[in-house]
Protein backbone atom coordinates (compact mmCIF):
# COMPACT_ATOMS: atom_id res chain seq x y z
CA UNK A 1 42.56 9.10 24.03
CA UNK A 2 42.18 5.53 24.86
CA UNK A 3 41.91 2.83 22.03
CA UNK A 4 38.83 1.61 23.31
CA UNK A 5 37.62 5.76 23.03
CA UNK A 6 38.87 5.85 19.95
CA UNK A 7 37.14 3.64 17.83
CA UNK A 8 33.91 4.62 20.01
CA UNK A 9 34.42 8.33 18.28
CA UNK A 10 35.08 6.30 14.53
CA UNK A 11 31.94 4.22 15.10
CA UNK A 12 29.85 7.30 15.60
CA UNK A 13 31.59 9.25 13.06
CA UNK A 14 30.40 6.32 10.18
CA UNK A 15 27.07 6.14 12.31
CA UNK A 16 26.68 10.05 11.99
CA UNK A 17 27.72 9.57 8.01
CA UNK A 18 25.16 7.56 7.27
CA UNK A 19 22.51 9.00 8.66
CA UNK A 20 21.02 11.38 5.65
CA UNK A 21 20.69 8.66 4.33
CA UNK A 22 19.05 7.03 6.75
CA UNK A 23 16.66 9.80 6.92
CA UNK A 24 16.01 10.17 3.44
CA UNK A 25 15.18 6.73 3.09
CA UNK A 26 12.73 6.78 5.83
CA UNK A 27 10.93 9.90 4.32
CA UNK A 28 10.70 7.80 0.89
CA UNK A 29 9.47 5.01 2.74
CA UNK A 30 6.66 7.28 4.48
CA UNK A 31 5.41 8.71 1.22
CA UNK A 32 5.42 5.03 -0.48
CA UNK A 33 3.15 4.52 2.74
CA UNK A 34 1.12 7.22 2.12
CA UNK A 35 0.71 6.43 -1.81
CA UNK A 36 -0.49 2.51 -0.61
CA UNK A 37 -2.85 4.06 1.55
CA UNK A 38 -3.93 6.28 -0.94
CA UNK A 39 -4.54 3.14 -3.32
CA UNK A 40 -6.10 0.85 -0.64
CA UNK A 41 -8.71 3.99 0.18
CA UNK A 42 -9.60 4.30 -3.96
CA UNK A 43 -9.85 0.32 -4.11
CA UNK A 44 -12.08 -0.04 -1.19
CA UNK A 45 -14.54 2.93 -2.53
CA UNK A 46 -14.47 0.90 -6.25
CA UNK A 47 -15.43 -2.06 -4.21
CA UNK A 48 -18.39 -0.60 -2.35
CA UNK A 49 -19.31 0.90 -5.89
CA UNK A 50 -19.44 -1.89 -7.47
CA UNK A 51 -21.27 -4.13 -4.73
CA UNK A 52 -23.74 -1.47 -4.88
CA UNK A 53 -24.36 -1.82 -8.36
CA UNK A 54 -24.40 -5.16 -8.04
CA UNK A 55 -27.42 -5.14 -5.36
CA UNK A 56 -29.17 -2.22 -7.07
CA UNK A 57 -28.98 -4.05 -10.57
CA UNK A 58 -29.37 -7.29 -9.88
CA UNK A 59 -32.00 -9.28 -11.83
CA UNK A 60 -35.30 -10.51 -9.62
CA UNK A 61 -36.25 -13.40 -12.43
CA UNK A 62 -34.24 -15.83 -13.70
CA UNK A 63 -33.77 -15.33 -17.72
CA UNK A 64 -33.35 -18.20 -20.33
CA UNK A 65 -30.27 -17.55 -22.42
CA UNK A 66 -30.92 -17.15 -26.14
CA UNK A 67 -27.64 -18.82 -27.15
CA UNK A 68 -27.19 -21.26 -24.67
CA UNK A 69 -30.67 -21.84 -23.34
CA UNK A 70 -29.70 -22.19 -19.91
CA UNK A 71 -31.38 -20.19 -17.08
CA UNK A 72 -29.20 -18.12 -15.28
């Protein structure tokens, strides 16, 4: 084998070492991905749920505040 063969076949053998790892990593990085999405889903159907209640109990008058005495 030529040198230049050689450290072709070493370079894939450290290449070929590493990849379980490789692969393992990108499976934890898919089910992190999953888990954000997950989060971001539950956060955006809190939000609606709470801009609903905010339309459905807002107040239609103005009030004076008994401790402060400013309308809000």
């Amino acid at each position: 084998m030529s040198r230049i063969n050689r450290e072709e076949v070493e370079v894939q053998k450290r290449i070929a070492a590493e990849l379980p790892e490789l692969v393992k990593a990108i499976y934890q990085l898919l089910e992190e991905l999953r888990n954000l999405r997950k989060s971001i889903e539950e956060l955006r159907e809190t939000l609606q749920a709470v801009e609903t209640a905010k339309i459905l109990f807002k107040p239609k008058k103005k009030f004076v505040d008994p401790v402060g005495g400013r309308w809000k």
